[in-house]
Protein backbone atom coordinates (compact mmCIF):
# COMPACT_ATOMS: atom_id res chain seq x y z
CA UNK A 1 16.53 27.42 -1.58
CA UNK A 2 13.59 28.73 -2.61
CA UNK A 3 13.73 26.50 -5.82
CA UNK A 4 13.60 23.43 -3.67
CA UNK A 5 10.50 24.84 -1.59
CA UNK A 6 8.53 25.50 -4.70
CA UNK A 7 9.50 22.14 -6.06
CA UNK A 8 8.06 20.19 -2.69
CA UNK A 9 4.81 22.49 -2.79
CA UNK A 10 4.60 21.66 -6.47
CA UNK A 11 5.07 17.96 -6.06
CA UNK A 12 2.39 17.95 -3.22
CA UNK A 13 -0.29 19.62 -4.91
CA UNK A 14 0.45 17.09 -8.05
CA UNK A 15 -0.28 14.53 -5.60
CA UNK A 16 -3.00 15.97 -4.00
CA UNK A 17 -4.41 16.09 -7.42
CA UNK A 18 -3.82 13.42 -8.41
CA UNK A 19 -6.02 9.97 -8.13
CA UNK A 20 -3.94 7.57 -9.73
CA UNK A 21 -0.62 6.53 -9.27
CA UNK A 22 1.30 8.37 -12.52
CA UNK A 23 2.99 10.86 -9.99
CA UNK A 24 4.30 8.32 -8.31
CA UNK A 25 5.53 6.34 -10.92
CA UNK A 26 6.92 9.47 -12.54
CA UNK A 27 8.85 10.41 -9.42
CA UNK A 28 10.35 7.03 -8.72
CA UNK A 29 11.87 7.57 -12.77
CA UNK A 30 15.24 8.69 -12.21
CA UNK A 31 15.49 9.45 -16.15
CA UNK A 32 12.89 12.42 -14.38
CA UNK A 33 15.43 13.66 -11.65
CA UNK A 34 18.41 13.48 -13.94
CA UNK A 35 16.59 15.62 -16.04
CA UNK A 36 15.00 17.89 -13.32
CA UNK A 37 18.88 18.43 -12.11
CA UNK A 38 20.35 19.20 -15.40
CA UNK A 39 17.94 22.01 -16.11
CA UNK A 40 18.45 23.11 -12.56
CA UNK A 41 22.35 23.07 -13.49
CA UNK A 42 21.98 24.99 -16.64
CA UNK A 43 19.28 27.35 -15.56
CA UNK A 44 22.45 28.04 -12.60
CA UNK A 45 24.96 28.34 -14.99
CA UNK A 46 22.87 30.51 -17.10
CA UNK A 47 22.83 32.41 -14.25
CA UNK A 48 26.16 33.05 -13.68
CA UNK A 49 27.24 33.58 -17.05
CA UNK A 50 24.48 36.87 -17.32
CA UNK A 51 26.38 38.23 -14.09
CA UNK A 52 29.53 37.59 -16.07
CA UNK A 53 28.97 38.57 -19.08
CA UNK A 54 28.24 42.45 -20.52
CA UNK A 55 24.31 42.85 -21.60
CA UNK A 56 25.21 42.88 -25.12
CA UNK A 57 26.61 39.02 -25.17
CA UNK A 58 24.17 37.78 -22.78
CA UNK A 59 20.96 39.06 -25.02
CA UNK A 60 22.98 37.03 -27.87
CA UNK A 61 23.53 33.90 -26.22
CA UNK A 62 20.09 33.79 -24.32
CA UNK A 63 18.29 34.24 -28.28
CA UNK A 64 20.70 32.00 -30.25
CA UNK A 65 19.24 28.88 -27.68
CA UNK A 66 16.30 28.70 -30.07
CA UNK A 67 18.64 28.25 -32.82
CA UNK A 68 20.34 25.55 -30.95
CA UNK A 69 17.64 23.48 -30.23
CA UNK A 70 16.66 23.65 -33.50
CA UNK A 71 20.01 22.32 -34.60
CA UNK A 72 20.14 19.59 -32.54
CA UNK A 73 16.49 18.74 -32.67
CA UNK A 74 17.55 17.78 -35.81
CA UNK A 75 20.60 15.85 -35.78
CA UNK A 76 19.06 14.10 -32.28
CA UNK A 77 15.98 13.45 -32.89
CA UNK A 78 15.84 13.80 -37.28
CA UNK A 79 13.23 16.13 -37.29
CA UNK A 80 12.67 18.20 -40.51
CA UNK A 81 12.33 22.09 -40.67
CA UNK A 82 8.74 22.97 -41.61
CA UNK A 83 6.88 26.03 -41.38
């Protein structure tokens, strides 16, 4: 619940804020809200795994992420490894 407060304060101070119309293009998007409810499902599910799992595999999994979005950032989207 309090997710979906922040997210209607958030969305009325963008629009407050804002002068043109980009926030409400960007709203009516629904490539936007399909993404804005899959991270709400996997920060959820994220969730519930920690309260599943010990401390031990959740520090794991929760790290190797940034070696998963490095993997598919590059089969995806083809982007090379630099430093």
């Amino acid at each position: 619940m309090r997710f979906v407060i922040s997210a209607i304060i958030a969305v009325a101070i963008a629009a407050a804020f804002s002068m043109s119309g980009d926030i409400a293009m960007h709203l009516k998007s629904k490539k936007i809200w399909l993404l804005g409810l899959l991270n709400a499902a996997a920060f959820t599910l994220q969730y519930v795994g920690q309260t599943e799992a010990d401390a031990g595999r959740s520090a794991l999994l929760v790290n190797l992420n940034i070696m998963f979005v490095a993997i598919l950032s590059y089969f995806i989207f083809r982007e090379k490894f630099t430093m």
